[in-house]
Structures are given as structure tokens and as C-alpha cells.
Protein backbone atom coordinates (compact mmCIF):
# COMPACT_ATOMS: atom_id res chain seq x y z
CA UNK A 1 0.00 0.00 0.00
CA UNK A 2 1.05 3.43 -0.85
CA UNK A 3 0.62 6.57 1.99
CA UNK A 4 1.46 10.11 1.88
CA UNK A 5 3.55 12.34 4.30
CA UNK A 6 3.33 15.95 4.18
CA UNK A 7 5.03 18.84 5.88
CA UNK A 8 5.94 22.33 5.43
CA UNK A 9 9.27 23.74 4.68
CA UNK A 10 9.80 27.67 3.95
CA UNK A 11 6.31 27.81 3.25
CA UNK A 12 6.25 25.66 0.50
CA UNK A 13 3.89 22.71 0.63
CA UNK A 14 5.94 19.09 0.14
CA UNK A 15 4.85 15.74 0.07
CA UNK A 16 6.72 12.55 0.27
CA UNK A 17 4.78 9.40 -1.34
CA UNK A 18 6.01 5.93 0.51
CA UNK A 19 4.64 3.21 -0.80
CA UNK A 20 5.09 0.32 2.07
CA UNK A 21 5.01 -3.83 1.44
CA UNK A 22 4.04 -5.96 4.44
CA UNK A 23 0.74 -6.67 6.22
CA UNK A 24 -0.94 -3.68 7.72
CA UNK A 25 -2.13 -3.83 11.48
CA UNK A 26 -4.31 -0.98 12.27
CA UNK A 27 -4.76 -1.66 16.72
CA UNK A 28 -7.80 0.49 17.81
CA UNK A 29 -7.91 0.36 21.84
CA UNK A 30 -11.00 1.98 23.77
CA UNK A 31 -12.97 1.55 26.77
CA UNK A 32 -13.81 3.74 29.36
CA UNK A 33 -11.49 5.27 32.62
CA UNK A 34 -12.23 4.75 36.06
CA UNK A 35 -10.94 5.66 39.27
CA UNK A 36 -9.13 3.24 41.32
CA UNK A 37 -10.85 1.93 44.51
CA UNK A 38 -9.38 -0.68 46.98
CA UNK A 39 -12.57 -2.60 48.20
CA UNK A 40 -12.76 -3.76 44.47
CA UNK A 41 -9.40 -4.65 44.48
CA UNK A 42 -9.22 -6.09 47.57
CA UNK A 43 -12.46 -8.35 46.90
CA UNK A 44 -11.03 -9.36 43.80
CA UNK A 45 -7.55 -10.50 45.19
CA UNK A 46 -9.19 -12.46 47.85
CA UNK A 47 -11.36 -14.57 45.55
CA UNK A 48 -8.53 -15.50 43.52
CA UNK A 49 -6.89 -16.55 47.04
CA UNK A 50 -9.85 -18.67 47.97
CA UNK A 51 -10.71 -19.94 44.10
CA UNK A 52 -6.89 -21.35 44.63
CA UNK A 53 -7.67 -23.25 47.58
CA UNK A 54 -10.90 -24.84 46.08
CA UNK A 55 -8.63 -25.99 43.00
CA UNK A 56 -6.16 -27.55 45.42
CA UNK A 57 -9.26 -29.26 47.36
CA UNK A 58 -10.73 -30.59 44.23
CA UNK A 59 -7.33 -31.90 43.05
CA UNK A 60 -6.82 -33.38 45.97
CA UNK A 61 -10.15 -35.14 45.64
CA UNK A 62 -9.63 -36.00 42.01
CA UNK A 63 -6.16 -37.46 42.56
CA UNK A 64 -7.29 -39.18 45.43
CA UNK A 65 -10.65 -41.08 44.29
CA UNK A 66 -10.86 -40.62 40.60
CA UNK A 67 -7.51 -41.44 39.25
CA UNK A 68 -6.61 -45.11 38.48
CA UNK A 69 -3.72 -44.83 40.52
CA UNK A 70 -5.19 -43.35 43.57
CA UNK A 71 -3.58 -46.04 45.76
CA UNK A 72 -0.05 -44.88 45.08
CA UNK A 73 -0.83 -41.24 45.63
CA UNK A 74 -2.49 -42.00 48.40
CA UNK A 75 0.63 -43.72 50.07
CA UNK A 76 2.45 -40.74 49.32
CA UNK A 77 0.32 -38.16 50.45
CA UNK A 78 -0.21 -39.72 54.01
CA UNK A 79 1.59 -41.32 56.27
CA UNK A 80 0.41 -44.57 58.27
CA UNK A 81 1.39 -44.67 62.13
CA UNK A 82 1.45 -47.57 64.37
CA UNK A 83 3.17 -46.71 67.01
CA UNK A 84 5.16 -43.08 68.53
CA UNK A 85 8.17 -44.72 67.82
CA UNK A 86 7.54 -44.04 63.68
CA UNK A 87 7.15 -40.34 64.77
CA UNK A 88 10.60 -40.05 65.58
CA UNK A 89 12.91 -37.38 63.39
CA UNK A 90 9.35 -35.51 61.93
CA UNK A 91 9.81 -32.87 65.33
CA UNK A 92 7.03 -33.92 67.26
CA UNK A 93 9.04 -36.35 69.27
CA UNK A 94 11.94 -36.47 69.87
CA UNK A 95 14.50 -39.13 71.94
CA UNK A 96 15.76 -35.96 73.67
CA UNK A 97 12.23 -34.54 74.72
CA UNK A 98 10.69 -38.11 75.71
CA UNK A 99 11.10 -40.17 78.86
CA UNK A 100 10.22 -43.44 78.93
């Protein structure tokens, strides 16, 4: 496509003719402006907090009933305790803080 560009120089009238290859992208933005306000904001922000903790619940649930391998996530994701004595080392109890 071909476009013109004109100016002014010593008060004579010029104009340069440039004619361009390429594709064209002609970007027209517009909406309206606001004012900002923090009870929007902060409403906003805290659903996305709690919309992250559903999606981690419903993972959770998925992984743990849906999925074929639900018994091998399941071993991983809790831990199985007989006795105190397998709750050594994890900072509950320790052989330093228990008498026996």
C-alpha cells in the first residue's frame, strides 16, 4: 500500500509518497477510565486466594478417588502410624524430649 507524508518547509507545501510492502495492522484500543478503589481490588484479590484453595481441594479429591492410581498417591500423600516410635525425626518427638 502506498501513503502520503506531508510537511511544510519555507512555506512551500511538500509531500513525500512511501509506498510500504508488508501486512498492515491498524490496533484500535478503547474503553472507558475509572478511578481506582481498593474494596474492588481487595475483593477481587481475595477470591482469587480462595478460588486457589478450592482448585487444590478438588485436586486433591480428584487425585485421590478418581484417578486409576489413587492407591499410590495415596501412600504418598499420608503417612500410616502404628506406634510413637515411627514419629521419631518428623519434630514432634523427639528421643531428647521423651522419657520413657
Amino acid at each position: 500500500f502506498r501513503y502520503a507524508r506531508y510537511y511544510k518547509q519555507n512555506n512551500i507545501d511538500y509531500r513525500t509518497l512511501i509506498k510500504a510492502y508488508g501486512i498492515r495492522f491498524d490496533v484500535v484500543v478503547s474503553g472507558r477510565a475509572g478511578k481506582f478503589n481498593i474494596i474492588p481490588t481487595t475483593m477481587n484479590i481475595g477470591s482469587g486466594l480462595a478460588l486457589l484453595g478450592v482448585a487444590t481441594i478438588l485436586c486433591d479429591i480428584v487425585v485421590l478417588y478418581v484417578l486409576k492410581k489413587k492407591y499410590f498417591y495415596q501412600e504418598k500423600k499420608y503417612m500410616m502410624v502404628d506406634d510413637d516410635d515411627d514419629l521419631r525425626g518428623y519434630g514432634r518427638l523427639d528421643s531428647s524430649t521423651t522419657t520413657k
